[in-house]
Protein backbone atom coordinates (compact mmCIF):
# COMPACT_ATOMS: atom_id res chain seq x y z
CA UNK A 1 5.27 -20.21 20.14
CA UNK A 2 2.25 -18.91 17.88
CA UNK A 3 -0.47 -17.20 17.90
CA UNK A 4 -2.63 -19.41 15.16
CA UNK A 5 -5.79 -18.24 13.51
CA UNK A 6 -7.90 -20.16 12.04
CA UNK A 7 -8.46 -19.25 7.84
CA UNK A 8 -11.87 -19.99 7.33
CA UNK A 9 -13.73 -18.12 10.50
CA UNK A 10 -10.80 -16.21 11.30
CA UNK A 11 -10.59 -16.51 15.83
CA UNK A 12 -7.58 -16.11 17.06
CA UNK A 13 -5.58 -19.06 19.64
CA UNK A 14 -3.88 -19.72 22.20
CA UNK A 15 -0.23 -19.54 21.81
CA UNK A 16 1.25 -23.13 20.64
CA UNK A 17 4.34 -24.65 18.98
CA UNK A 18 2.37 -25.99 16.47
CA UNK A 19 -1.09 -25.28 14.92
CA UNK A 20 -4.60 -26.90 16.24
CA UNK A 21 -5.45 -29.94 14.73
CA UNK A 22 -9.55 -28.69 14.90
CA UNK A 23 -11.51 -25.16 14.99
CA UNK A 24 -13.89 -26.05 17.54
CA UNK A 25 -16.29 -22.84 16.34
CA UNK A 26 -15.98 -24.46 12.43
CA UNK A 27 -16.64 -27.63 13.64
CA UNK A 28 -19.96 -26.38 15.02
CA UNK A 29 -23.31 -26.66 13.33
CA UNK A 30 -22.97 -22.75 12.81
CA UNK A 31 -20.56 -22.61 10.69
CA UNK A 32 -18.10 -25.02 8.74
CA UNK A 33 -14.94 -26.29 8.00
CA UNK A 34 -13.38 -26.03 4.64
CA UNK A 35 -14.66 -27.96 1.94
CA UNK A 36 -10.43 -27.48 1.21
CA UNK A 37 -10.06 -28.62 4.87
CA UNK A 38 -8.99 -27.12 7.54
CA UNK A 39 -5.93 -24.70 7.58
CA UNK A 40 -4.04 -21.95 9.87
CA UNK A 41 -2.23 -18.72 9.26
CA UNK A 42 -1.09 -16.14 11.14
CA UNK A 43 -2.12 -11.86 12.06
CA UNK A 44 1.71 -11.71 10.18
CA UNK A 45 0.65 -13.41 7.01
CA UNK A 46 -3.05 -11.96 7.50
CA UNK A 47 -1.24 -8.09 7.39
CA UNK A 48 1.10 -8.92 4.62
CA UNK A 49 -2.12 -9.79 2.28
CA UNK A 50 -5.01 -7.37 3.70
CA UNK A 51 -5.86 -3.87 4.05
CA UNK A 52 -8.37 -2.20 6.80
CA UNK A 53 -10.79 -0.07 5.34
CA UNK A 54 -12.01 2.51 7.59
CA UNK A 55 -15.83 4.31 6.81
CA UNK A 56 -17.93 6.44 7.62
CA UNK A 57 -21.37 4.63 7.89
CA UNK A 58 -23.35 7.30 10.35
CA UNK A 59 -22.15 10.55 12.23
CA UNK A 60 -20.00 9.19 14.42
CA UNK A 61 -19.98 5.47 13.51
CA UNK A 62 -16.91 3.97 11.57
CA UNK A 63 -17.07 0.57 9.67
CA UNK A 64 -14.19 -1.17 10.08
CA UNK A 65 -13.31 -4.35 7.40
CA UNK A 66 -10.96 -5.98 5.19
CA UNK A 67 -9.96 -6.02 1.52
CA UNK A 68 -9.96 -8.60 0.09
CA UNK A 69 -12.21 -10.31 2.81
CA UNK A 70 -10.90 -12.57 5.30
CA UNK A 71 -12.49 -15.63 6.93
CA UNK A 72 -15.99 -14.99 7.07
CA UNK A 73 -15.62 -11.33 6.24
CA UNK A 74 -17.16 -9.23 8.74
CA UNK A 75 -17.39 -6.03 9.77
CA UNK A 76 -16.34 -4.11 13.30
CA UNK A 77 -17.95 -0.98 13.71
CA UNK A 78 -16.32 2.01 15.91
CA UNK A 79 -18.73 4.37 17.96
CA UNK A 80 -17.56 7.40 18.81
CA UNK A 81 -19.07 9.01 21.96
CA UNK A 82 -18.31 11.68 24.08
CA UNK A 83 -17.09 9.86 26.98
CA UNK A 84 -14.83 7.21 24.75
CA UNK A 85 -15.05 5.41 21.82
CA UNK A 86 -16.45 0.89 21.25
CA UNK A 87 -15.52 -1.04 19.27
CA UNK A 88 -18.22 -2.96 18.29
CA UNK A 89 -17.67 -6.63 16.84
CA UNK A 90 -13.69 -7.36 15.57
CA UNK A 91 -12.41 -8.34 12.16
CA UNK A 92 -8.86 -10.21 12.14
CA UNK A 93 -6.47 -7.97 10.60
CA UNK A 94 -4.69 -5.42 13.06
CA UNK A 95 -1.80 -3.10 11.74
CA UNK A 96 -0.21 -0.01 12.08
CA UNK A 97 -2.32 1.82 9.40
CA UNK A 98 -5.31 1.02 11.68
CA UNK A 99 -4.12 1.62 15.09
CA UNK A 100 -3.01 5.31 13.56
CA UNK A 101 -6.02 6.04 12.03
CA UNK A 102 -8.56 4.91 14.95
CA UNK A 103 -5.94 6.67 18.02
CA UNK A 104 -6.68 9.85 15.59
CA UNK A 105 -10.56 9.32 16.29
CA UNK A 106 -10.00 9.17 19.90
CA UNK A 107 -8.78 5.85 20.48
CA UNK A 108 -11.09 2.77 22.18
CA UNK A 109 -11.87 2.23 25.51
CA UNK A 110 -13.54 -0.88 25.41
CA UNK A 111 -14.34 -3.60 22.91
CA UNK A 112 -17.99 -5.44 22.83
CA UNK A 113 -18.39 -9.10 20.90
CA UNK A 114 -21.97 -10.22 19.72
CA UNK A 115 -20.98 -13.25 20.03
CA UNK A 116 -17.87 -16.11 19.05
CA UNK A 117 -17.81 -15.51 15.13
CA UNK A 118 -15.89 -12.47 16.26
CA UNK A 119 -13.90 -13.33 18.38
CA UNK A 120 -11.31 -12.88 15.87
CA UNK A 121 -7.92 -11.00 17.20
CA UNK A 122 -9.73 -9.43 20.16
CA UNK A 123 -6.53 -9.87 22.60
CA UNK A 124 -4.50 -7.78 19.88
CA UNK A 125 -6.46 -5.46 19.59
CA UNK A 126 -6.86 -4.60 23.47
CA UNK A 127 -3.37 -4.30 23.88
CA UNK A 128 -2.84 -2.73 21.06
CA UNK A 129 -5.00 0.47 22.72
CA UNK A 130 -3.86 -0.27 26.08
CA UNK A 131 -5.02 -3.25 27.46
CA UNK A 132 -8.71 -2.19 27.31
CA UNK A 133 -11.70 -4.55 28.11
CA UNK A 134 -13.16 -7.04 25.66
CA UNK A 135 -16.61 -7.50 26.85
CA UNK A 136 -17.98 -11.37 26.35
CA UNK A 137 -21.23 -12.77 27.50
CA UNK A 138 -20.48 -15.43 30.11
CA UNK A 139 -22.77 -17.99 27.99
CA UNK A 140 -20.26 -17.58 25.41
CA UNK A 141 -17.13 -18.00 27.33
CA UNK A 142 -16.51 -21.70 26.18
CA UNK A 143 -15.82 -20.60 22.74
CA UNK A 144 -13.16 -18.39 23.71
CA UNK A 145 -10.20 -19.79 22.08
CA UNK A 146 -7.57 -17.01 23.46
CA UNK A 147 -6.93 -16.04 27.01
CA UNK A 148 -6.21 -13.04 28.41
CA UNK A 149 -6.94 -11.09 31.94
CA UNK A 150 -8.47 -8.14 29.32
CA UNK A 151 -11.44 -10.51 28.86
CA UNK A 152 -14.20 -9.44 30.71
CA UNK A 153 -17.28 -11.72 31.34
CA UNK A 154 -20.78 -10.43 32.02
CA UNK A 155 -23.83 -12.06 33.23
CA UNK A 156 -27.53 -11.12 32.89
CA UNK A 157 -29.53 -9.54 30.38
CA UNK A 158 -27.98 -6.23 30.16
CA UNK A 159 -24.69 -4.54 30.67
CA UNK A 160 -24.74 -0.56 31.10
CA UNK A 161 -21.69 0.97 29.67
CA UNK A 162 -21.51 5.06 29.50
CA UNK A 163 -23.36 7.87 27.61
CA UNK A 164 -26.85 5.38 27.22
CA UNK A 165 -24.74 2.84 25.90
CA UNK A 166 -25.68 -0.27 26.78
CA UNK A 167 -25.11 -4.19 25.90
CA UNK A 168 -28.68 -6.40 25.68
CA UNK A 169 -28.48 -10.08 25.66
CA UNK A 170 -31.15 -11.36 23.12
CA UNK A 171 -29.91 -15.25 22.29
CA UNK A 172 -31.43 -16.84 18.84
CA UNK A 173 -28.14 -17.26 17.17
CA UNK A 174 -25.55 -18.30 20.36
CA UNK A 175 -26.85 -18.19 24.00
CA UNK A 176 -24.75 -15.35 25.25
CA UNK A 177 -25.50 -13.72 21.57
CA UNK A 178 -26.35 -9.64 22.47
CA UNK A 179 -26.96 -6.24 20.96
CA UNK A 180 -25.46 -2.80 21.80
CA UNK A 181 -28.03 0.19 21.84
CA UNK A 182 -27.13 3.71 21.87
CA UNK A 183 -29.25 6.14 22.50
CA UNK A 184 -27.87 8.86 20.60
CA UNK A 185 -29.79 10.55 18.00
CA UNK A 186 -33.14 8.34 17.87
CA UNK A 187 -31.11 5.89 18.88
CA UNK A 188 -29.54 3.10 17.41
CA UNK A 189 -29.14 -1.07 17.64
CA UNK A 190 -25.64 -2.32 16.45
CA UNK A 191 -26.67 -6.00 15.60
CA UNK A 192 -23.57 -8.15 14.10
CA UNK A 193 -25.64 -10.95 12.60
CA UNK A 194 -27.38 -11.61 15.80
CA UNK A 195 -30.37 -9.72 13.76
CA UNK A 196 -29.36 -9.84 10.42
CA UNK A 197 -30.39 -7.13 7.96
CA UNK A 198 -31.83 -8.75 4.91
CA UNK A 199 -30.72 -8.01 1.51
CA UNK A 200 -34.06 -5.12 0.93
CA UNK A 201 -32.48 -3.12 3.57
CA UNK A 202 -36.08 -3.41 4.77
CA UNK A 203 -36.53 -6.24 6.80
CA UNK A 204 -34.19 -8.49 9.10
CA UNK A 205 -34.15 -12.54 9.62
CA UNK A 206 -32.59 -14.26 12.88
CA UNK A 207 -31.11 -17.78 12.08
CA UNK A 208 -29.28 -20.39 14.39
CA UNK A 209 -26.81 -20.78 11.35
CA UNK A 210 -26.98 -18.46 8.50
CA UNK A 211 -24.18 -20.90 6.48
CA UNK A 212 -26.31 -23.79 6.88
CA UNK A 213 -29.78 -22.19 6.78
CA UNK A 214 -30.80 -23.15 10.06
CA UNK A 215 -33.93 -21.62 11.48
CA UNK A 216 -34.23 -20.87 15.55
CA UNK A 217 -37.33 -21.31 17.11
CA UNK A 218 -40.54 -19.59 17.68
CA UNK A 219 -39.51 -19.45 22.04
CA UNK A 220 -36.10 -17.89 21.04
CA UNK A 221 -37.67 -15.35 18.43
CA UNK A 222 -40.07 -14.22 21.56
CA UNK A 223 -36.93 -13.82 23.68
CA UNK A 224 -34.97 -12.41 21.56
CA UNK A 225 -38.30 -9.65 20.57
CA UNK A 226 -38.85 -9.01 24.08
CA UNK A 227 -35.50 -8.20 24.45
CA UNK A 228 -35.14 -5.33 22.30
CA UNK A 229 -38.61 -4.14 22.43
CA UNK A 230 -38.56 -1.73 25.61
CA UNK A 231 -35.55 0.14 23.34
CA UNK A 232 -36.47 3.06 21.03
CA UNK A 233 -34.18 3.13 18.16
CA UNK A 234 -34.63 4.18 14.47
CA UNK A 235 -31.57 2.49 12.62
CA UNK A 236 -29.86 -0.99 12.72
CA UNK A 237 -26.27 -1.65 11.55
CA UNK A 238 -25.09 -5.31 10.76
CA UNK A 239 -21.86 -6.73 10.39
CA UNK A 240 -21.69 -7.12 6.47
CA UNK A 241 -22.57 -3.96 5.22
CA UNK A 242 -26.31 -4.10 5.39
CA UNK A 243 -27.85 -1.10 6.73
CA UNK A 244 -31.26 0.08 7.63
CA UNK A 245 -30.69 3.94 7.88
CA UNK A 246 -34.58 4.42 9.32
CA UNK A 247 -37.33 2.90 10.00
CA UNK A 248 -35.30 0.16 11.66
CA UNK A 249 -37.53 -0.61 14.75
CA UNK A 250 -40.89 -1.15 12.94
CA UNK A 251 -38.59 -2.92 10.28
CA UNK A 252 -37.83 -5.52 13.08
CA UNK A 253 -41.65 -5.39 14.26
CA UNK A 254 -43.20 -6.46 11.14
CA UNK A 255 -39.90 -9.29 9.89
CA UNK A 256 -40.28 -10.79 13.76
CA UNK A 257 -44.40 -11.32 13.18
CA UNK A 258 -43.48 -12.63 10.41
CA UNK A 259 -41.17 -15.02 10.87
CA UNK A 260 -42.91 -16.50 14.07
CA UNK A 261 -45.99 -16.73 11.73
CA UNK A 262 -43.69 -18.81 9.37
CA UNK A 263 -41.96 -21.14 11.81
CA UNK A 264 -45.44 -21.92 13.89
């Protein structure tokens, strides 16, 4: 039996004798199946070809991605707090390099999805740090393509984890789609591509699928703004390198006007 992952977005199945003959999450308007078609590989093939880089983006915040890129090519981001370490987000690749490098940084003691583009190899990674929880957002649970008891469903709008930490559902891109804040320093949003950080570094965009250039709509922009407005937070990190260092919550206040001016 194998654990198949898909090659072009890069989740993660349930174990099987053979592969899948569909990636539900590719097949989706959201993202896309290979022009090539669609095709499987393995975490084993995935580690012989790939290397995790490991960065430094903020004091106390690691990037965590891939080179060359895999699937979609995402980053995970680690935050390091006093009372345990997140992973925010996952990226495929797992190995021994990584697990070293991250149990030298204190470990993780929980992992927190945006939503299913990053699903990825979520169940490895748990167990590789002990079985730790992998936080999903019960509207997202039926794109969960492995099972395990370490996956932890949450309701609501919020989920408070330690230190200020907390998980804010916002929507826009997937229903159970969400946001962690810390509060550390003047505080911080850590967005995957739920808010996506344009390429200015200036301004961010929210789209129901980025691949295909679908636009939400004005009633999710609102939700998703009066989500995150009641936070106070200064920078924004997204899940492909694109940063806004400061200057991150009026960045978001002046790109949301203007995109519900756009769309109405």
């Amino acid at each position: 039996m194998t654990y198949y992952l898909c090659n072009t977005c890069g989740v993660q199945y349930d174990a099987a004798s053979q592969a899948p003959e569909r990636c539900p999450i590719c097949e989706d308007e959201r993202q896309y199946v290979n022009p090539a078609g669609q095709s499987w590989t393995t975490l084993e093939q995935v580690q012989k070809n790939h290397r995790n880089i490991i960065e430094m983006v903020a004091p106390d915040l690691y990037a965590i991605y891939s080179t060359p890129d895999f699937a979609i090519g995402q980053r995970a981001h680690l935050l390091v707090t006093p009372s345990g370490n997140i992973l925010w987000d996952c990226i495929a690749n797992l190995d021994a390099s990584t697990i070293n490098i991250i149990r030298q940084l204190g470990g993780i003691k929980a992992i927190a999805l945006s939503h299913p583009h990053y699903f990825s190899t979520i169940v490895e990674w748990s167990h590789a740090f002990g079985n730790i929880p992998v936080y999903v957002h019960q509207l997202d649970a039926g794109w969960l393509q492995r099972h395990d008891d370490v996956i932890k469903l949450w309701e609501g709008n919020e989920l408070r984890l330690w230190d200020g930490i907390k998980l804010v559902l916002c929507g826009g891109h997937f229903p159970g789609g969400n946001v962690l804040y810390t509060p550390a320093g003047k505080g911080s949003l850590l967005v995957g591509d739920v808010i996506q950080v344009s390429s200015d570094r200036k301004t961010v965009s929210v789209m129901y699928s980025y691949p295909n250039n679908i636009p939400v709509s004005a009633k999710e922009i609102n939700t998703l703004y009066a989500a995150i407005k009641p936070l106070k937070y200064d920078a924004m990190y997204g899940a492909f390198g694109k940063y806004i260092k400061t200057g991150a919550q009026d960045a978001v206040d002046f790109s949301l006007e203007r995109y519900l001016r756009h769309i109405r």
